[in-house]
PDB file of N, CA and C in Angstrom:
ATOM      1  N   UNK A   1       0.818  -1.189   0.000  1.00  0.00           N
ATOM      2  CA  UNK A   1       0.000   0.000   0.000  1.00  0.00           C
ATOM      3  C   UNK A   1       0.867   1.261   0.000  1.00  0.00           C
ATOM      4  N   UNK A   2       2.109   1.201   0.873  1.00  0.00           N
ATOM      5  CA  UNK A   2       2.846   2.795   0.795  1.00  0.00           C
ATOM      6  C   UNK A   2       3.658   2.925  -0.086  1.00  0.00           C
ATOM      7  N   UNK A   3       3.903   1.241  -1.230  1.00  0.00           N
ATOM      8  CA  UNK A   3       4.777   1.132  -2.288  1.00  0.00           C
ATOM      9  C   UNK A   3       6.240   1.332  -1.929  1.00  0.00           C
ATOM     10  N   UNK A   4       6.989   1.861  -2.036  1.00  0.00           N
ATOM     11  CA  UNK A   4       8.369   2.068  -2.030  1.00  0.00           C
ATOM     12  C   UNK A   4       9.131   2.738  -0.532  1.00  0.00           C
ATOM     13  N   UNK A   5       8.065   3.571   0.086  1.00  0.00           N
ATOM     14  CA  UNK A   5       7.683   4.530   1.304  1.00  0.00           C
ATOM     15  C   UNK A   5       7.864   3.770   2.284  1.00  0.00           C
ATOM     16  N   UNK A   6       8.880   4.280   2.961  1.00  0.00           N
ATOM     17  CA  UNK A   6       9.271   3.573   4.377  1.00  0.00           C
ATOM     18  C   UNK A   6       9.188   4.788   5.495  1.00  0.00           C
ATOM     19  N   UNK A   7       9.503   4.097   6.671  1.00  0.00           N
ATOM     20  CA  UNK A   7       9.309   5.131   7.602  1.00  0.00           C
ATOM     21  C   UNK A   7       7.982   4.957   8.860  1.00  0.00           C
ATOM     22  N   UNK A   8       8.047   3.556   8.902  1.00  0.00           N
ATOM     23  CA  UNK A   8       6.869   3.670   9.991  1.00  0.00           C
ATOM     24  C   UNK A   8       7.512   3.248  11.096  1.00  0.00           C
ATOM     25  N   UNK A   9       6.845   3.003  12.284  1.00  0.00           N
ATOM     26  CA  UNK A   9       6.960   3.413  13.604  1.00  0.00           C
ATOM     27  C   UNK A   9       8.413   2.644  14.220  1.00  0.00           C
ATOM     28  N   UNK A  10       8.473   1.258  13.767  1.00  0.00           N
ATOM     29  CA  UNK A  10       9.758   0.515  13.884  1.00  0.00           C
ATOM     30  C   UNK A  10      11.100   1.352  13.938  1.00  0.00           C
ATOM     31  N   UNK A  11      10.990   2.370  12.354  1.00  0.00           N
ATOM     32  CA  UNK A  11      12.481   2.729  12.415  1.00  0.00           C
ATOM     33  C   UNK A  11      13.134   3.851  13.519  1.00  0.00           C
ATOM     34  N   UNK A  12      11.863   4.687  14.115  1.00  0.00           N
ATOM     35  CA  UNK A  12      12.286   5.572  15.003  1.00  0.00           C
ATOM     36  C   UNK A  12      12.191   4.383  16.265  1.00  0.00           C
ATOM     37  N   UNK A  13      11.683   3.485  16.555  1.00  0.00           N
ATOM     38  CA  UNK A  13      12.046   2.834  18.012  1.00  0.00           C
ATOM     39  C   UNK A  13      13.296   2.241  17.625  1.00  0.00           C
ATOM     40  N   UNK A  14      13.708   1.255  16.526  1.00  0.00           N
ATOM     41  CA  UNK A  14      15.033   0.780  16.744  1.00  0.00           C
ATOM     42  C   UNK A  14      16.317   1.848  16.568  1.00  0.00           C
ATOM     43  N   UNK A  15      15.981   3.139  15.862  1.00  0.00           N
ATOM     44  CA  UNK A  15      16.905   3.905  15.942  1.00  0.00           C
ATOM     45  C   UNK A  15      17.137   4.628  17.153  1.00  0.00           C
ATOM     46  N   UNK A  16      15.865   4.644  17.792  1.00  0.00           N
ATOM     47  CA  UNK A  16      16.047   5.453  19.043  1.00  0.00           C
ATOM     48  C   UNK A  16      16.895   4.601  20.633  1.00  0.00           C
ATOM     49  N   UNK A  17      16.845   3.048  20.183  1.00  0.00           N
ATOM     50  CA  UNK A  17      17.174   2.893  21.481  1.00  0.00           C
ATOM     51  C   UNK A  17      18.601   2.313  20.756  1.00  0.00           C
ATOM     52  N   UNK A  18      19.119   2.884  19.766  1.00  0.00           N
ATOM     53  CA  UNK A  18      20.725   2.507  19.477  1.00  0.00           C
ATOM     54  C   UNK A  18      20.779   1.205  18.955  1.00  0.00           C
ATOM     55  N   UNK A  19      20.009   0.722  18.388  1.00  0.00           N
ATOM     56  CA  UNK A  19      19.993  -0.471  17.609  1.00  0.00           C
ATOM     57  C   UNK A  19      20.496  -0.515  15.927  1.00  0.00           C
ATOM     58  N   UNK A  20      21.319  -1.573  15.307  1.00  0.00           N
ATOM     59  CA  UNK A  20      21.528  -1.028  13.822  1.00  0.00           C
ATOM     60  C   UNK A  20      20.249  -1.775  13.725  1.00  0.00           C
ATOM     61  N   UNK A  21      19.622  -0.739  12.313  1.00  0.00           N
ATOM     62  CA  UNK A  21      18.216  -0.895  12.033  1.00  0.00           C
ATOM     63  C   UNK A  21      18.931  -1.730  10.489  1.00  0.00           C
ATOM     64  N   UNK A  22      18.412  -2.892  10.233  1.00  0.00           N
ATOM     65  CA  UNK A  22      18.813  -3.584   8.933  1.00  0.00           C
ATOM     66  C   UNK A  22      17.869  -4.072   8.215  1.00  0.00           C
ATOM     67  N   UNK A  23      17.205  -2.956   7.246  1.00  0.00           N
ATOM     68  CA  UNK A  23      15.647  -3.151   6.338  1.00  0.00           C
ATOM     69  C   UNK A  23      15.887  -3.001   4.926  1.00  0.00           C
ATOM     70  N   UNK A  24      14.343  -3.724   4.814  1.00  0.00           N
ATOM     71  CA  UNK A  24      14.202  -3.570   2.791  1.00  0.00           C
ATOM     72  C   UNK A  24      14.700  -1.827   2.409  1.00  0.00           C
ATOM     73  N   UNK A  25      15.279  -2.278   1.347  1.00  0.00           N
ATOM     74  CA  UNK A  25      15.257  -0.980   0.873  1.00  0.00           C
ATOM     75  C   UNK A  25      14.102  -0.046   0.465  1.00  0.00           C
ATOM     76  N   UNK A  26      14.421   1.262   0.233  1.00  0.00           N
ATOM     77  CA  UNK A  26      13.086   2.433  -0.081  1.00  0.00           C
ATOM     78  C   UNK A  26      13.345   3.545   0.468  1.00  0.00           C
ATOM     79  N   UNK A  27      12.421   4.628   0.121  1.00  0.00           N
ATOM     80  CA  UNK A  27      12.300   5.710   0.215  1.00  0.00           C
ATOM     81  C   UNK A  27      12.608   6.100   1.865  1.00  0.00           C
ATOM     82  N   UNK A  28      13.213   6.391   2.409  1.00  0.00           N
ATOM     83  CA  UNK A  28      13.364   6.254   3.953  1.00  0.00           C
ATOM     84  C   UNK A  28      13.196   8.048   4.679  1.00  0.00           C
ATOM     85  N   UNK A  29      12.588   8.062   5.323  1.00  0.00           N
ATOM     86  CA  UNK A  29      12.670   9.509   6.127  1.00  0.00           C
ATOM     87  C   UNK A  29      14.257  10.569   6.144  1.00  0.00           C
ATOM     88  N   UNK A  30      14.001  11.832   5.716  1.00  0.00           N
ATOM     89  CA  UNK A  30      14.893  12.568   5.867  1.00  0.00           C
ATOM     90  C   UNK A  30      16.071  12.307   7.257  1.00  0.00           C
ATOM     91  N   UNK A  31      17.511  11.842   6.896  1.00  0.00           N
ATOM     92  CA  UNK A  31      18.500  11.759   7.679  1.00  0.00           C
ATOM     93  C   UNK A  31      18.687   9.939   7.805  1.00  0.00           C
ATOM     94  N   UNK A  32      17.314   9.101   7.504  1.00  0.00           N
ATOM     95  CA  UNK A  32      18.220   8.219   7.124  1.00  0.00           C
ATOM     96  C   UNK A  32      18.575   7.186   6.343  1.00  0.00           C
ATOM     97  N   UNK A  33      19.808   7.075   5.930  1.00  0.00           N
ATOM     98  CA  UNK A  33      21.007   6.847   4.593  1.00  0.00           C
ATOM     99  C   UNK A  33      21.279   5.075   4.976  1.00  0.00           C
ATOM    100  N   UNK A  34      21.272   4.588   3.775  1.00  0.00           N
ATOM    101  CA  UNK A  34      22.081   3.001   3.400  1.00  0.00           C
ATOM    102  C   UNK A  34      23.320   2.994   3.806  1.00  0.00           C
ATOM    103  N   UNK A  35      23.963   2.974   4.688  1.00  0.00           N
ATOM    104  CA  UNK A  35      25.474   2.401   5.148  1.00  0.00           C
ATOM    105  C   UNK A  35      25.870   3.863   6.135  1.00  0.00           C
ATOM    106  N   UNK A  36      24.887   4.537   6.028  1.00  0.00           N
ATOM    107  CA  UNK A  36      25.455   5.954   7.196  1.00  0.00           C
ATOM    108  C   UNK A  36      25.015   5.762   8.671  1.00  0.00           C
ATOM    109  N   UNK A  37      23.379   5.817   8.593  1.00  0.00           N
ATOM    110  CA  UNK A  37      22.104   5.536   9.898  1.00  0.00           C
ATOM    111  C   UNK A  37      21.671   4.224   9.739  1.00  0.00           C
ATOM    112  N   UNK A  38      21.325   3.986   8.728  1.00  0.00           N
ATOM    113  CA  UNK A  38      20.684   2.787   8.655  1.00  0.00           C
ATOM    114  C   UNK A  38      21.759   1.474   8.001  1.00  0.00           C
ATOM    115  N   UNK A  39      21.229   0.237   7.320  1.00  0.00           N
ATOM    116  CA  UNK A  39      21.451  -0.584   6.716  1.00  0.00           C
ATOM    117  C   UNK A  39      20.141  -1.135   5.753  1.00  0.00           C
ATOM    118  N   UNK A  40      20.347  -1.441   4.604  1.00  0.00           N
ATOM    119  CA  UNK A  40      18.878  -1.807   3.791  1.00  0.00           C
ATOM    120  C   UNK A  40      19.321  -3.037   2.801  1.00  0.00           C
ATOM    121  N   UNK A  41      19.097  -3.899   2.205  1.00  0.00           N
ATOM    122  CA  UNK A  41      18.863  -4.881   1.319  1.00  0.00           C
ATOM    123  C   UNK A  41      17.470  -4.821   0.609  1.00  0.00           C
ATOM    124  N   UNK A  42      18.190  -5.805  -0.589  1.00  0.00           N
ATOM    125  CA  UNK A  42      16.810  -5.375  -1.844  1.00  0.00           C
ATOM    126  C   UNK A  42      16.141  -6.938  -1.551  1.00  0.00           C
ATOM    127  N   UNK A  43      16.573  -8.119  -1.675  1.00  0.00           N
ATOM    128  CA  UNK A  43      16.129  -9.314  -1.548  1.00  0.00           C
ATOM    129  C   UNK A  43      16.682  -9.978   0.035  1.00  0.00           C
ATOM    130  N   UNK A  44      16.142 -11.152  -0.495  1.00  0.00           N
ATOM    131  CA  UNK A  44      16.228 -12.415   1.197  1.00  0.00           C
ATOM    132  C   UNK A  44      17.767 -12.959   0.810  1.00  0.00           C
ATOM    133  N   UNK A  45      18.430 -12.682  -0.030  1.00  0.00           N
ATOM    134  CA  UNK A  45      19.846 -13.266  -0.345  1.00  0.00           C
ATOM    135  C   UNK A  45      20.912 -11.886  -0.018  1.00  0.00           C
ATOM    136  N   UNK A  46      20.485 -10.695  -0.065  1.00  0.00           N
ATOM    137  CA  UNK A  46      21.218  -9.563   0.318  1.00  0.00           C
ATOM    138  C   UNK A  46      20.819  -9.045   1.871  1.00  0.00           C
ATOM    139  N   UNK A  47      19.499  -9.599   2.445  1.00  0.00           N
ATOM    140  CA  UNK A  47      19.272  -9.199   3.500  1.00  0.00           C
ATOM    141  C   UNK A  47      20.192  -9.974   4.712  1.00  0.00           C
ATOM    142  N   UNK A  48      20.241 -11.627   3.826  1.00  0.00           N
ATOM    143  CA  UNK A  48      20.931 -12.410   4.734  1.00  0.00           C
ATOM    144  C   UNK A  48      22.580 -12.153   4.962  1.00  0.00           C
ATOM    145  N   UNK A  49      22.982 -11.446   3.870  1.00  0.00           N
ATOM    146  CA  UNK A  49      24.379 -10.772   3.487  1.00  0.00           C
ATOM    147  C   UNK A  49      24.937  -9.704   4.493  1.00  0.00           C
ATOM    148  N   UNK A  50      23.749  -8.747   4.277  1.00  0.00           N
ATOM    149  CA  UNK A  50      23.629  -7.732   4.977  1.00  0.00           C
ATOM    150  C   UNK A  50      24.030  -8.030   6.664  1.00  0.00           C
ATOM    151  N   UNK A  51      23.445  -9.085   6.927  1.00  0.00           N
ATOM    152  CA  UNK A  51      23.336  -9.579   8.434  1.00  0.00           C
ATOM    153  C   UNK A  51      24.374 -10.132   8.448  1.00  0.00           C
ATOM    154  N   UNK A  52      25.123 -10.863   7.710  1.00  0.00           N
ATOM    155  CA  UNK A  52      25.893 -11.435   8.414  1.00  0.00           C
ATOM    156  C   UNK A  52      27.351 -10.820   8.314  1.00  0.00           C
ATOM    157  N   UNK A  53      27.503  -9.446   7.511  1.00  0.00           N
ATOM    158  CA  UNK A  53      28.245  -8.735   7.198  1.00  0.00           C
ATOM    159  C   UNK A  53      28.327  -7.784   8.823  1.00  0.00           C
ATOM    160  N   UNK A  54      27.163  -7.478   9.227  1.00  0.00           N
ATOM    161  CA  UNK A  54      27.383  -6.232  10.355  1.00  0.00           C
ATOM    162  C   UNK A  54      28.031  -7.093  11.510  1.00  0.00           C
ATOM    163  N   UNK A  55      27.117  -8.602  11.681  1.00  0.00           N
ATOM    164  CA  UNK A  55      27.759  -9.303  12.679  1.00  0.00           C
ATOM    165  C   UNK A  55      29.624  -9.555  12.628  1.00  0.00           C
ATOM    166  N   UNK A  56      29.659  -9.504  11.567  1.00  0.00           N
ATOM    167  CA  UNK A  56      30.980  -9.589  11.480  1.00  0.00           C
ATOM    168  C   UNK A  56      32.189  -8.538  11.675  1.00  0.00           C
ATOM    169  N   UNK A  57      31.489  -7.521  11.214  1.00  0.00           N
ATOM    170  CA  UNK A  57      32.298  -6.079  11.955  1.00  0.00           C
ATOM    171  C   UNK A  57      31.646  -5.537  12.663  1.00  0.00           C
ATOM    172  N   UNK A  58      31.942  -5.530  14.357  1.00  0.00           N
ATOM    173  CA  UNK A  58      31.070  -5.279  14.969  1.00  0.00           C
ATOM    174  C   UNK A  58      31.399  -3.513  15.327  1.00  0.00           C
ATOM    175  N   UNK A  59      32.821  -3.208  15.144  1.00  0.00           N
ATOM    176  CA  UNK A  59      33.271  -1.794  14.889  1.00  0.00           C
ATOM    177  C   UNK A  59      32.011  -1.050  14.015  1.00  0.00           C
ATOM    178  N   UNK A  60      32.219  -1.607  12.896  1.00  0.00           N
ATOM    179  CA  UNK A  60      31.195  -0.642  11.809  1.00  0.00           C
ATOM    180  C   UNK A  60      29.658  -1.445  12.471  1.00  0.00           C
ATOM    181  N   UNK A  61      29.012  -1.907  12.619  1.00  0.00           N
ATOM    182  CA  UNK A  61      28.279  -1.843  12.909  1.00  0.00           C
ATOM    183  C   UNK A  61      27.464  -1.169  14.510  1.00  0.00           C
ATOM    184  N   UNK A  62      28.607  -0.915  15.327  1.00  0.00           N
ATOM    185  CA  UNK A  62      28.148  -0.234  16.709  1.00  0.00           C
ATOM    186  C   UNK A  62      28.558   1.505  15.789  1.00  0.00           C
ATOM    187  N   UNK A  63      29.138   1.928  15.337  1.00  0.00           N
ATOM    188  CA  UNK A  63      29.211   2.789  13.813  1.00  0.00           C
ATOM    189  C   UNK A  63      27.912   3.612  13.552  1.00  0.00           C
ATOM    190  N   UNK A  64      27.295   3.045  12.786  1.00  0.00           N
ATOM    191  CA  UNK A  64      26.077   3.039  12.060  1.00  0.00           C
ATOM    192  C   UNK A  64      25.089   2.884  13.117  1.00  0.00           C
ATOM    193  N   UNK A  65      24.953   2.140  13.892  1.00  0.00           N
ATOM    194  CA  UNK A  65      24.237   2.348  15.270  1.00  0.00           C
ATOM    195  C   UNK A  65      24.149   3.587  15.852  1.00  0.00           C
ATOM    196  N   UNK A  66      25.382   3.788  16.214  1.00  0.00           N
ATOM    197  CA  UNK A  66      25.257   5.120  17.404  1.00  0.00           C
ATOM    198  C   UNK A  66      25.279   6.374  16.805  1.00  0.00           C
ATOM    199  N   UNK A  67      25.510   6.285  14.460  1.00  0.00           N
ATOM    200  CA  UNK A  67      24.689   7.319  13.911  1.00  0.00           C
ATOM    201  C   UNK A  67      23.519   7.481  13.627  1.00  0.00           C
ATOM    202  N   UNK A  68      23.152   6.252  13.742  1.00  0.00           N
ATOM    203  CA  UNK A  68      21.749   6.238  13.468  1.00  0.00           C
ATOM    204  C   UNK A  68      20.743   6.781  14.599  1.00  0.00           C
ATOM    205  N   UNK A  69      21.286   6.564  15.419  1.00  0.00           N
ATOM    206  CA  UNK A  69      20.731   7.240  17.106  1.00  0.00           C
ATOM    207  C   UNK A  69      21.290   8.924  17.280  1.00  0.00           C
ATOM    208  N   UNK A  70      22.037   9.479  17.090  1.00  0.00           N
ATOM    209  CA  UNK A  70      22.568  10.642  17.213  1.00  0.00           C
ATOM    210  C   UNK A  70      21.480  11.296  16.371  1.00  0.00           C
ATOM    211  N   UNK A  71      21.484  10.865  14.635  1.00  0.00           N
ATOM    212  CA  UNK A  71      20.450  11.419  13.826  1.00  0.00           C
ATOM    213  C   UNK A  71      19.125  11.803  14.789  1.00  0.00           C
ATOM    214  N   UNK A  72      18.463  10.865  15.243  1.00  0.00           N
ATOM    215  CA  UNK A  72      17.099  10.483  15.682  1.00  0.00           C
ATOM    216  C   UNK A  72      17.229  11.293  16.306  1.00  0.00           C
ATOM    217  N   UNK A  73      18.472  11.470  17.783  1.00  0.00           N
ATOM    218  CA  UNK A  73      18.117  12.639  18.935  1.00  0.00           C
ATOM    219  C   UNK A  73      18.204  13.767  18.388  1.00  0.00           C
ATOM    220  N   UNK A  74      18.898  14.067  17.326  1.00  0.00           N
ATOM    221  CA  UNK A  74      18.712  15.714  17.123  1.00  0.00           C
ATOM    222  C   UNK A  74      17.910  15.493  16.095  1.00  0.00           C
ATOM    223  N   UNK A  75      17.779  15.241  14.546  1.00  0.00           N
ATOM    224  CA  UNK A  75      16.606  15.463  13.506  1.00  0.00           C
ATOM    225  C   UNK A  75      15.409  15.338  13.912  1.00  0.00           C
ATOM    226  N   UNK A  76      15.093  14.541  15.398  1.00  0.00           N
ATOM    227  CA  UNK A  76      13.368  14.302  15.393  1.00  0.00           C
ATOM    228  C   UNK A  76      13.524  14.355  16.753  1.00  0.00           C
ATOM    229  N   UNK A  77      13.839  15.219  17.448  1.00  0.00           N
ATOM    230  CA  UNK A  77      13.768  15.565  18.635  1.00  0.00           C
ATOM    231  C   UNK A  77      12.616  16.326  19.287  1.00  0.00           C
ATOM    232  N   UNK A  78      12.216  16.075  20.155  1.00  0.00           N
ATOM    233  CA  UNK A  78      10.880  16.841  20.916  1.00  0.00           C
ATOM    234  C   UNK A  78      10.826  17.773  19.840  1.00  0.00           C
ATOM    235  N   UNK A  79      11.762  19.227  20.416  1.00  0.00           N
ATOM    236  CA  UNK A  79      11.844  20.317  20.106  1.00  0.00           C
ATOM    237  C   UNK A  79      11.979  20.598  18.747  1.00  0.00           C
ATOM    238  N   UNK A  80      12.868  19.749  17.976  1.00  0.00           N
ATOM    239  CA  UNK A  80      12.688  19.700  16.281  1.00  0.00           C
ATOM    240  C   UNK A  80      10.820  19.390  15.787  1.00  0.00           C
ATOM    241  N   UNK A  81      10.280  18.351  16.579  1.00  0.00           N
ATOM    242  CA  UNK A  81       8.848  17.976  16.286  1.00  0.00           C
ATOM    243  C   UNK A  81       8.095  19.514  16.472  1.00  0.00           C
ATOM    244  N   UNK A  82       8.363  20.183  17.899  1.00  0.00           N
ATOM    245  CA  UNK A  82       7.591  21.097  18.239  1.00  0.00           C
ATOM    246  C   UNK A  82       8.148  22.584  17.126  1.00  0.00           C
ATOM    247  N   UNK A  83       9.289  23.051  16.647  1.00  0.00           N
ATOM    248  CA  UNK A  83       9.228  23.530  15.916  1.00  0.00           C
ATOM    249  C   UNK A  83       8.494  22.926  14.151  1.00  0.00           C
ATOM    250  N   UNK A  84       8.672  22.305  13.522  1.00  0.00           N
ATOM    251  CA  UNK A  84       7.910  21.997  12.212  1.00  0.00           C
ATOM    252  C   UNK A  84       6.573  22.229  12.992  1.00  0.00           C
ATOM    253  N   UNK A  85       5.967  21.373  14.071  1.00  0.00           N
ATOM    254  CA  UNK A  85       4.314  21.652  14.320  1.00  0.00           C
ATOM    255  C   UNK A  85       4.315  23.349  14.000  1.00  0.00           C
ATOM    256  N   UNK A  86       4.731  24.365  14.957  1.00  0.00           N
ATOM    257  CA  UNK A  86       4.513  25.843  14.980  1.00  0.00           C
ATOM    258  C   UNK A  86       4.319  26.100  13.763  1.00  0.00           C
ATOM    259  N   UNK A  87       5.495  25.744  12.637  1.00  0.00           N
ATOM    260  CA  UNK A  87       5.624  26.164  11.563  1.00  0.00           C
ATOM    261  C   UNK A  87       4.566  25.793  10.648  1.00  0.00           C
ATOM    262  N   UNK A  88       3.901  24.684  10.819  1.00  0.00           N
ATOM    263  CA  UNK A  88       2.750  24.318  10.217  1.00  0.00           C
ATOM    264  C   UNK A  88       1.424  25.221  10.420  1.00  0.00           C
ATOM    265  N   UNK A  89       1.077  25.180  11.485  1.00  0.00           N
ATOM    266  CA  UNK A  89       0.133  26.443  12.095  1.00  0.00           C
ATOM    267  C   UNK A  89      -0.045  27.420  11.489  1.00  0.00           C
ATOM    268  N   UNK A  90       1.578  28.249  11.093  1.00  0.00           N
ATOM    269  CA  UNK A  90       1.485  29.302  10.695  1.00  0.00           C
ATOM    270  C   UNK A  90       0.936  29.068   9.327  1.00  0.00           C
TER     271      UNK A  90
END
């Protein structure tokens, strides 16, 4: 139904509690990136890749974790939410 459109409630809880988030690929919310915040695969043969690639560097993968969490606290922070709301209003 959201086609290509990602971004539901999952990726802000696993990004928020410092988890590497490792999903289908797609359109993903402003700030987060394939190999920066996140991790993504296109099929069940790259997803399994994907996984067993982060397990294996656990450097780059605590990496991409604790950017993917930094993003979250400042891009979608209370106060980031409560400014766009104001700005909407207006």
């Amino acid at each position: 139904m959201a086609g290509s459109d990602r971004g539901n409630m999952r990726c802000w809880e696993a990004l928020g509690c410092g988890a590497l988030m490792i999903s289908d690929a797609g359109n993903y919310p402003n700030g987060m990136i394939d190999g920066t915040t996140i991790v993504t695969y296109g099929n069940a043969q790259s997803a399994v890749a994907s996984i067993r690639t982060a397990l294996s560097d656990q450097t780059r993968l605590r990496e991409i974790a604790a950017a993917g969490n930094m993003m979250i606290k400042s891009r979608y922070s209370k106060e980031a939410q409560w400014e766009s709301f104001t700005q909407l209003c207006r």
